[in-house]
Protein backbone atom coordinates (compact mmCIF):
# COMPACT_ATOMS: atom_id res chain seq x y z
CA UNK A 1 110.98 -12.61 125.77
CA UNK A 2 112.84 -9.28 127.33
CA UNK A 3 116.14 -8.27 126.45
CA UNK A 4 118.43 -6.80 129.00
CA UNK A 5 122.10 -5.21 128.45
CA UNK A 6 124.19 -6.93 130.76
CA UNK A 7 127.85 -5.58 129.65
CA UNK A 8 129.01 -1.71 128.35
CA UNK A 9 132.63 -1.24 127.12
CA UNK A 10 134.35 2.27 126.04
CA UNK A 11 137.50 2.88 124.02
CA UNK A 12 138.90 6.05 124.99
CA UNK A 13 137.58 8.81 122.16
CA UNK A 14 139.72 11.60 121.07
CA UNK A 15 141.92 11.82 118.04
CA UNK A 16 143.53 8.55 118.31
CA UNK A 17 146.37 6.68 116.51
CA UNK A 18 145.64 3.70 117.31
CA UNK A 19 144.02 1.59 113.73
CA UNK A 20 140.35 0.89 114.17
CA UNK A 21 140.25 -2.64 114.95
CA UNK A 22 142.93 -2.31 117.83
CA UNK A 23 140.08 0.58 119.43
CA UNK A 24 137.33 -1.64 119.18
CA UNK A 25 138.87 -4.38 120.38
CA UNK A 26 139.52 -2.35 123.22
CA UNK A 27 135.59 -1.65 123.78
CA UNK A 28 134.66 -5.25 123.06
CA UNK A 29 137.57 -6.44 125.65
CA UNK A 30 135.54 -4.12 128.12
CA UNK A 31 132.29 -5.39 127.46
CA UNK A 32 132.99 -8.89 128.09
CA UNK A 33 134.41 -8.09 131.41
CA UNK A 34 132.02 -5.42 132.08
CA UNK A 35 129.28 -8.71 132.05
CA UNK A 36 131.86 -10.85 133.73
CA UNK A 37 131.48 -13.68 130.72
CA UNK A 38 133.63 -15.28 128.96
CA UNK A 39 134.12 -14.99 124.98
CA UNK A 40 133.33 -18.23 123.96
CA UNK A 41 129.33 -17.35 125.58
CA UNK A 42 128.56 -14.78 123.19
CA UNK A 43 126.49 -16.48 120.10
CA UNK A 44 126.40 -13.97 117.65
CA UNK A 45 127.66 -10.60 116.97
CA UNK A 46 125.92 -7.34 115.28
CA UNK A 47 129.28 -5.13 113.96
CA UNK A 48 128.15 -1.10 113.86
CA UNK A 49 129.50 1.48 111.32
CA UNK A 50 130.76 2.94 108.39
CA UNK A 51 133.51 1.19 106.27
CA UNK A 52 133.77 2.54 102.46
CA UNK A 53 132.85 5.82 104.03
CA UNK A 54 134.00 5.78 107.19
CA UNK A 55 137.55 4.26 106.97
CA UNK A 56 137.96 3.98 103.76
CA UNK A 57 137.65 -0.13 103.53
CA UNK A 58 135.13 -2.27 101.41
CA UNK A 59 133.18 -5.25 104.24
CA UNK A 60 135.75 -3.83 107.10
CA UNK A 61 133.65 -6.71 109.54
CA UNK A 62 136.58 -8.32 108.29
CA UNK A 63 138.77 -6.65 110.40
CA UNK A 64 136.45 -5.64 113.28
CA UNK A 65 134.55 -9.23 113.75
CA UNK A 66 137.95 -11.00 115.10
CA UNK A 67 138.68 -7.84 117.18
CA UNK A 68 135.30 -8.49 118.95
CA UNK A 69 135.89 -12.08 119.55
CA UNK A 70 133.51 -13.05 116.62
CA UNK A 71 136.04 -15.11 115.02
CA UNK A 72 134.12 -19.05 114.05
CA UNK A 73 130.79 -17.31 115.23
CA UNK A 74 128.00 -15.70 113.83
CA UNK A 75 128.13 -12.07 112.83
CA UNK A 76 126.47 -9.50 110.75
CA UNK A 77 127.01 -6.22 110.08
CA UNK A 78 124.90 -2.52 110.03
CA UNK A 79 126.69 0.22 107.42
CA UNK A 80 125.43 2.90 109.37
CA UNK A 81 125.72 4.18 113.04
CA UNK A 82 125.51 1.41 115.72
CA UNK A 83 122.99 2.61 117.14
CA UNK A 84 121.08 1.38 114.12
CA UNK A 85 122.87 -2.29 114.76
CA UNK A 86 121.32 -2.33 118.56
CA UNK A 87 117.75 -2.63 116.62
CA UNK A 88 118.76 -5.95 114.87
CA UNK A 89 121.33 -7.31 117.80
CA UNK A 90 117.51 -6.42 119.96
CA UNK A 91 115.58 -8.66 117.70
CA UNK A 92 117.87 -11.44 117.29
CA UNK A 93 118.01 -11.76 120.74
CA UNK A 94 113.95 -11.47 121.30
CA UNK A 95 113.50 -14.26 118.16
CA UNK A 96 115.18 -16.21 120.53
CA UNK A 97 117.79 -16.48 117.68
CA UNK A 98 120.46 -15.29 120.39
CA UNK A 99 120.96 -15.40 123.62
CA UNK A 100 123.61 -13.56 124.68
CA UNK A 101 125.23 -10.84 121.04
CA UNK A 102 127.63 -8.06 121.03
CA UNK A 103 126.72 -4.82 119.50
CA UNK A 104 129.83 -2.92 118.47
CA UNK A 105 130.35 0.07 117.06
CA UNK A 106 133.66 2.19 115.43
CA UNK A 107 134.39 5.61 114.25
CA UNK A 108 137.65 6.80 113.15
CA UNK A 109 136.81 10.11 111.70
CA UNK A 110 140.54 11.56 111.86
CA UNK A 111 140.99 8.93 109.25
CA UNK A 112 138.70 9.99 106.84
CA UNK A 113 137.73 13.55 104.67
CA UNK A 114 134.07 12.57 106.07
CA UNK A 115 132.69 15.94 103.85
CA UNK A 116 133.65 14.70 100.49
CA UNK A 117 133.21 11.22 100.83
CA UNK A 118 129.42 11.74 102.27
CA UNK A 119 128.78 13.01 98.71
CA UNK A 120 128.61 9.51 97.75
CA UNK A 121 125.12 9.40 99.58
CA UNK A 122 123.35 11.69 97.42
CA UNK A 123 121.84 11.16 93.71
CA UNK A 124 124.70 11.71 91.64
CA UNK A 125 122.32 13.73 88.80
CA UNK A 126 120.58 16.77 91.36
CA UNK A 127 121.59 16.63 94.49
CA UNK A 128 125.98 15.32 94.63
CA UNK A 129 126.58 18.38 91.75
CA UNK A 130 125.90 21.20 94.45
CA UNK A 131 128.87 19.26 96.62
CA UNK A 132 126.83 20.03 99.98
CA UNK A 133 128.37 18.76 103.24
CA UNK A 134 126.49 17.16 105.98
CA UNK A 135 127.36 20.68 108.01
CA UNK A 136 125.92 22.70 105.41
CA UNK A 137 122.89 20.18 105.17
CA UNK A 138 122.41 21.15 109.06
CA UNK A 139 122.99 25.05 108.59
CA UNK A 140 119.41 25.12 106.52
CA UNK A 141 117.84 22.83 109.00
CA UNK A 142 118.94 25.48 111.34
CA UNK A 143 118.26 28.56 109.14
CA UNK A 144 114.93 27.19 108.50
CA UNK A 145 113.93 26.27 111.80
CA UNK A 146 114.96 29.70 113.57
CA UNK A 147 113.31 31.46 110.75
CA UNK A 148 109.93 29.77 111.40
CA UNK A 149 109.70 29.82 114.78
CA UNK A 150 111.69 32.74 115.48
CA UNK A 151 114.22 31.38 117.88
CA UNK A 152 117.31 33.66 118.75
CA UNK A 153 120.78 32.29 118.35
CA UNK A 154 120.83 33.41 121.96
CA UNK A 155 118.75 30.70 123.29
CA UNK A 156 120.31 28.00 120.69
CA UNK A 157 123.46 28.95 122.27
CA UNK A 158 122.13 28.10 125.71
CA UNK A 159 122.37 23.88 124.18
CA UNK A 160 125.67 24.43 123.70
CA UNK A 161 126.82 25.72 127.09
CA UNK A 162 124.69 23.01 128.90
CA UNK A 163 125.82 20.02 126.65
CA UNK A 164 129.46 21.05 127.58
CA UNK A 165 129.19 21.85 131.01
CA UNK A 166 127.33 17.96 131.01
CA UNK A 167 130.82 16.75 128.91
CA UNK A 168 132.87 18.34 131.38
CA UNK A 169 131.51 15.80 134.09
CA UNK A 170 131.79 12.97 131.71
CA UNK A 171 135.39 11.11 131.76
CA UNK A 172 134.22 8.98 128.74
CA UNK A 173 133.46 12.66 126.56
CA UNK A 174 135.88 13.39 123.79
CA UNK A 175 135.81 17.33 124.29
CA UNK A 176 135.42 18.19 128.12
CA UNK A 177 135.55 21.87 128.65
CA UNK A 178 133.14 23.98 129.68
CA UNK A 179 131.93 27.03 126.78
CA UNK A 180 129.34 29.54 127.79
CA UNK A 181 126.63 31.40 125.69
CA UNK A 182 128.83 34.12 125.13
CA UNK A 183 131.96 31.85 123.51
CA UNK A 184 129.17 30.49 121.37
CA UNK A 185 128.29 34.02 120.09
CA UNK A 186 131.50 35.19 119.94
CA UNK A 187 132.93 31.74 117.57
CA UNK A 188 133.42 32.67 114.07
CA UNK A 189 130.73 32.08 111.46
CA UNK A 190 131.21 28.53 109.99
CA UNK A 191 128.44 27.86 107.64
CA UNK A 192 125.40 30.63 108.24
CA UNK A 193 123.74 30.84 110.92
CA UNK A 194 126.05 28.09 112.15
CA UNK A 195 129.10 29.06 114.03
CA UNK A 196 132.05 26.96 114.88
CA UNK A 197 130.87 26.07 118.37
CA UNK A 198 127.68 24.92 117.28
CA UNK A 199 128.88 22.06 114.80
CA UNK A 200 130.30 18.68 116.93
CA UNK A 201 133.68 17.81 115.96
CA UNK A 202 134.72 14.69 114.85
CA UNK A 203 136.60 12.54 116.85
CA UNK A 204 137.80 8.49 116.89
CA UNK A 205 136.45 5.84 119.05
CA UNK A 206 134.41 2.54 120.06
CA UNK A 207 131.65 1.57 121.92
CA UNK A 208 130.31 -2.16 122.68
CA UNK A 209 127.02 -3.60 124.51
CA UNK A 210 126.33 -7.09 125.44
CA UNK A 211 122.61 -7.91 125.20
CA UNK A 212 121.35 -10.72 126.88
CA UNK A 213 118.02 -12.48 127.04
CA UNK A 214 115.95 -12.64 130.04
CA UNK A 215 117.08 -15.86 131.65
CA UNK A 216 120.76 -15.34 131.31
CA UNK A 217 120.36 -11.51 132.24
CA UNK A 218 118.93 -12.50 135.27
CA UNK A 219 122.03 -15.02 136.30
CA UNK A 220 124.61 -12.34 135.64
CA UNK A 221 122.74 -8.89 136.66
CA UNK A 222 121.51 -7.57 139.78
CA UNK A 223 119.77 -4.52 138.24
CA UNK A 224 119.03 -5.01 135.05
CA UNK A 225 118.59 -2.15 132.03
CA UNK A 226 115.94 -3.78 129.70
CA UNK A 227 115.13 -2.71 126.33
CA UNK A 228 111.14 -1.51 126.65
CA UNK A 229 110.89 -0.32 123.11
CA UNK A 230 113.32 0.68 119.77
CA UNK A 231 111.57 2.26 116.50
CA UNK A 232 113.01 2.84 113.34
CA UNK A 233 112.98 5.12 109.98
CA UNK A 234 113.65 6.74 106.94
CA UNK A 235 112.17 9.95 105.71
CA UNK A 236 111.93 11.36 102.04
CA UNK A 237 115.65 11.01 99.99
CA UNK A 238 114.78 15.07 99.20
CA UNK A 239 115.64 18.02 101.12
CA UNK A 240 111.77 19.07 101.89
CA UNK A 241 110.34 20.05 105.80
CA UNK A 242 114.07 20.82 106.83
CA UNK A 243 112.26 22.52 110.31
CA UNK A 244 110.95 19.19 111.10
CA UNK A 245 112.89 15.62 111.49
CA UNK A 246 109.99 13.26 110.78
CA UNK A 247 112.47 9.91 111.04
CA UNK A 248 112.78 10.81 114.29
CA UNK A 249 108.81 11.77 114.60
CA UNK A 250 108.05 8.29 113.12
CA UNK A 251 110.18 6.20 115.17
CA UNK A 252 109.81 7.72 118.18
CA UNK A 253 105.60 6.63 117.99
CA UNK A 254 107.15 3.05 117.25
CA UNK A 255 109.37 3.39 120.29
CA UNK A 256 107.21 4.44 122.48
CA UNK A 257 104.15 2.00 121.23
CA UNK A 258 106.45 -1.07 121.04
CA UNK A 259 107.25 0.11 125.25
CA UNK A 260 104.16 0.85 126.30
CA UNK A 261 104.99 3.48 128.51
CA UNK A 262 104.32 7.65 128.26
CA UNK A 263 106.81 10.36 127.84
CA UNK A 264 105.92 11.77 130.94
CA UNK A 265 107.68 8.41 132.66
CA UNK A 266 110.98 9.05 130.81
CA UNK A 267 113.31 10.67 133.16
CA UNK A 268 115.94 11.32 130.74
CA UNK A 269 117.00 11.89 127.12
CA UNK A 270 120.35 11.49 125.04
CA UNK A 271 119.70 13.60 121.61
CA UNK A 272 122.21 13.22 118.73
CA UNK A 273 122.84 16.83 118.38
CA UNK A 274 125.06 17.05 115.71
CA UNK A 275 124.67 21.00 115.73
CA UNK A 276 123.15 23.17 118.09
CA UNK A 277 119.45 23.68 116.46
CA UNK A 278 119.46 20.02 116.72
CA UNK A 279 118.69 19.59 120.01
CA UNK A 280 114.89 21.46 120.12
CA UNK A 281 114.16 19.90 116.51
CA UNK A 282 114.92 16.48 118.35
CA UNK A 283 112.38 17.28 121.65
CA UNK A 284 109.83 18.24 119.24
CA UNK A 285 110.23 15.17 117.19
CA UNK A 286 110.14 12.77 120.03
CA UNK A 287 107.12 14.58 121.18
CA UNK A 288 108.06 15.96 124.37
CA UNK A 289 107.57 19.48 123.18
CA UNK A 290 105.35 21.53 120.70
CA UNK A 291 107.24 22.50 117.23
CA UNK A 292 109.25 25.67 118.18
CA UNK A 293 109.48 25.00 121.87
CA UNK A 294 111.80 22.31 121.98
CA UNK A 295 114.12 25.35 123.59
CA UNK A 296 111.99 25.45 126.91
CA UNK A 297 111.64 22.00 127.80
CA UNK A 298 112.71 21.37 131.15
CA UNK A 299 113.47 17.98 130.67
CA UNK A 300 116.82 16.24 131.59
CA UNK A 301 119.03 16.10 128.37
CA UNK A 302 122.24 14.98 127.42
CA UNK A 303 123.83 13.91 130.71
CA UNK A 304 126.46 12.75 128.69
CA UNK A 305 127.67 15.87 126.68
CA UNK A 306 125.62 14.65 123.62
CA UNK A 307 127.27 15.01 120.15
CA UNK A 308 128.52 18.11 120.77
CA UNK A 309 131.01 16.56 122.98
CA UNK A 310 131.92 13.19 121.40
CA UNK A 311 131.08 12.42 118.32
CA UNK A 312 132.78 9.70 116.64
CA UNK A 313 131.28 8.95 113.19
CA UNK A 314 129.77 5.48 112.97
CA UNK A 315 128.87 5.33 116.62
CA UNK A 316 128.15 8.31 118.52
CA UNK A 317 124.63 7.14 118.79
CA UNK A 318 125.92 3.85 120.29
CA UNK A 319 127.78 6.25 122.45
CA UNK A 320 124.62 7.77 124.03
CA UNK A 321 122.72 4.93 124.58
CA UNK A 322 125.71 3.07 126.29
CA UNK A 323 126.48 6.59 128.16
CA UNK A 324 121.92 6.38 129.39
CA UNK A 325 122.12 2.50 130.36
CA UNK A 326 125.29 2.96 132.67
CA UNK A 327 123.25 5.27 134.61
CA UNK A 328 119.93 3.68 135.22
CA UNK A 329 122.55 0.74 135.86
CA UNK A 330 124.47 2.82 138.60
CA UNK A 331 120.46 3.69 140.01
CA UNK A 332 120.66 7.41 138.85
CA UNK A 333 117.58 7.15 136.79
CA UNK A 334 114.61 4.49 136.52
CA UNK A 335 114.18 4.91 132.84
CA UNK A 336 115.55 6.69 129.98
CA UNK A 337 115.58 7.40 125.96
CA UNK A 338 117.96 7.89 123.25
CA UNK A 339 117.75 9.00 119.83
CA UNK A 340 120.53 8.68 117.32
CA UNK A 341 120.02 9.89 113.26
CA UNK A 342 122.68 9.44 110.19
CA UNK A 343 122.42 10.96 106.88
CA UNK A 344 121.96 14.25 105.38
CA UNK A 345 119.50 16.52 107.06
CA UNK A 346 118.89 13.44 110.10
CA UNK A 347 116.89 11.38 107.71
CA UNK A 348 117.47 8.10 108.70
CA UNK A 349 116.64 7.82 112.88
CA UNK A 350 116.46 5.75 115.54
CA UNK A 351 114.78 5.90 119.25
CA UNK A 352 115.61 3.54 121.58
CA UNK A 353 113.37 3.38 125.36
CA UNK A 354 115.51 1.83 128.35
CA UNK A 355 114.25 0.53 132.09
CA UNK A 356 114.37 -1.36 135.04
C-alpha cells in the first residue's frame, strides 16, 4: 500500500505568545482544510515534539491531542522532532492500521532555557558535568570538520548567505532577511569557530501533515506527494567521528533502499542545518557528495531557508519536509528529500524521500 500526504498546515513561526496548544491547533485547523476533510475522518493521530524538555510539561499530548482534533480517537506520541513522528504516522498508515492520521508537530523554544535543560540528555557521570550545550556540541563538529578537510570559513559562510536569501522568498520562514558572506564574517565569535550568524535561532511554531492511504489519496488529490522511502537511526551515545554524521549516513541507505530510486533522480534537498558546517556534513552523509566536498555540490538545497531560518525546536524537521511536499504539490519539483537530526552532535536522524 502507498502513502500519500494529502493536507499541510503552518502556524505562523516567530517568537509567539500565543500557549502551545492554541499554535498547533492553528496548524492542525490548516491541515484539515488544506485536505478539504472533515475532523471526524481522521483515524488516528501521531503528536510530534518535546514536552519535559521542550515546554516544560510531563505527557503534554494531553494538551496538544484535543488541539488536533484527536479528542475520543486514537493517538500516540514521538518525544523528539516530528519529523521522527512522520516515520510511525508512515507505517501506521502502510499496516493498513490507518487510513487517513495527522502528524503534528510543536516548538515553543521562547518558552524554554533549551541549553540547560538539554543537559538532561547526557550521562549524568562523564558527559552532563562538562555542562556542554547543543551549540557548543556543533562548534567541534565544525572545528573538526574544517580542520580535516581544510574548508575556509569563507566558503561555510557561502550556506549561510544562500539559506537566507532562500528564507527571504519564503513567507512561512521565521527569519527572512537576506545576510551575505561578509555579515557572516564580520558576526561576533559565539562559540569557536562558530559565529553568531552561523548558529539558527530558536523560534516558536507548528506544523501538521495529513497522510492518507492510497485509495482515499486518490479521491481527495489531483497530484499526489507519496512517501517513496523514510530511514531511521541512532549513532554511538559518545562524542567520537564528530566530522562525520553516520545517523544520517545510515538512514539515508534505508531511505533510499526502502524508495528504490538513485540520488541522481532527487531534484531537491531540505538539510537540518542547525549551524553552518552542517549543511556539507549533511550532503556527504546522504551521499550526494564525497567527505569534504559537501561545499561544492551543485545540488538544489534548502528552498525553504533551512534551519537557519526557522527553527522551532520539536519540529523544524517537520517544517522542511512540509516546506519540500508543498512544492512538488504546486509542480515545482518531481521529487525531493529531507533530512531532519535531534540530539547532541546530530545523533539521532531521519531521511525522508518524496514523489509523484
Amino acid at each position: 500500500m502507498r502513502v500519500a500526504i494529502v493536507g499541510v498546515g503552518f502556524s505562523e513561526f516567530g517568537i509567539l505568545k500565543e500557549p502551545f496548544y492554541n499554535i498547533s491547533f492553528l496548524a492542525a485547523k490548516k491541515a484539515i482544510e488544506d485536505a478539504s476533510i472533515e475532523r471526524g475522518e481522521i483515524d488516528s493521530f501521531v503528536l510530534g515534539g518535546y514536552d519535559n524538555l521542550g515546554v516544560g510539561r510531563t505527557i503534554s499530548n494531553m494538551y496538544t491531542a484535543p488541539a488536533a482534533g484527536a479528542y475520543l480517537r486514537h493517538e500516540t506520541r514521538v518525544a523528539d522532532d516530528a519529523a521522527f513522528a512522520l516515520a510511525l504516522a508512515f507505517m501506521r498508515v502502510k499496516s493498513g492500521l490507518s487510513d487517513l492520521c495527522m502528524v503534528l508537530g510543536f516548538g515553543k523554544s521562547s518558552e524554554t532555557p533549551i541549553e540547560l535543560v538539554e543537559l538532561q540528555s547526557l550521562d549524568p557521570f562523564f558527559l552532563r558535568p562538562f555542562n556542554l550545550s547543543l551549540q557548543m556540541s556543533f562548534a567541534m563538529q565544525s572545528f573538526c570538520y574544517r580542520k580535516k578537510y581544510g574548508v575556509k570559513e569563507e566558503r561555510i559562510a557561502e550556506c549561510i548567505a544562500k539559506d537566507t536569501e532562500n528564507g527571504s522568498k519564503n513567507p512561512k520562514a521565521f527569519l527572512r532577511s537576506k545576510v551575505s558572506v561578509e555579515d557572516v564574517l564580520n558576526s561576533r565569535m559565539a562559540i569557536y569557530p562558530l559565529r553568531e550568524l552561523e548558529i539558527a535561532r530558536w523560534c516558536d511554531g507548528s506544523v501538521a501533515l495529513i497522510l492518507a492511504s492510497e485509495k482515499i489519496a486518490k479521491r481527495i488529490c489531483d497530484r499526489l506527494v507519496w512517501i517513496k522511502g523514510i530511514g531511521w537511526s541512532n549513532s554511538g551515545y559518545y562524542f567520537e567521528e564528530l566530522e562525520t554524521l553516520p545517523a544520517t549516513k545510515s538512514a539515508a541507505e534505508m531511505a533510499f533502499k526502502m524508495a528504490g530510486v538513485e540520488r541522481k533522480e532527487i531534484e531537491s534537498v531540505e538539510v537540518m542545518d542547525l549551524v553552518s558546517d552542517h549543511q556539507p556534513m549533511i550532503l556527504e552523509a546522504l551521499g550526494f557528495a564525497e567527505e569534504g566536498k559537501g561545499i561544492e555540490t551543485n545540488l538544489e538545497v534548502n528552498r525553504s531557508g533551512g534551519a537557519i531560518c526557522t527553527n522551532s525546536y520539536g519540529s523544524t524537521g517537520l517544517f522542511l519536509v512540509a516546506n519540500l511536499v508543498e512544492r512538488i504539490r504546486n509542480g515545482d519539483i518531481d521529487s525531493g528529500l529531507a533530512q531532519a537530526m535531534s540530539g547532541y552532535a546530530g545523533k539521532r536522524a531521519l531521511v525522508s524521500i518524496f514523489g509523484v
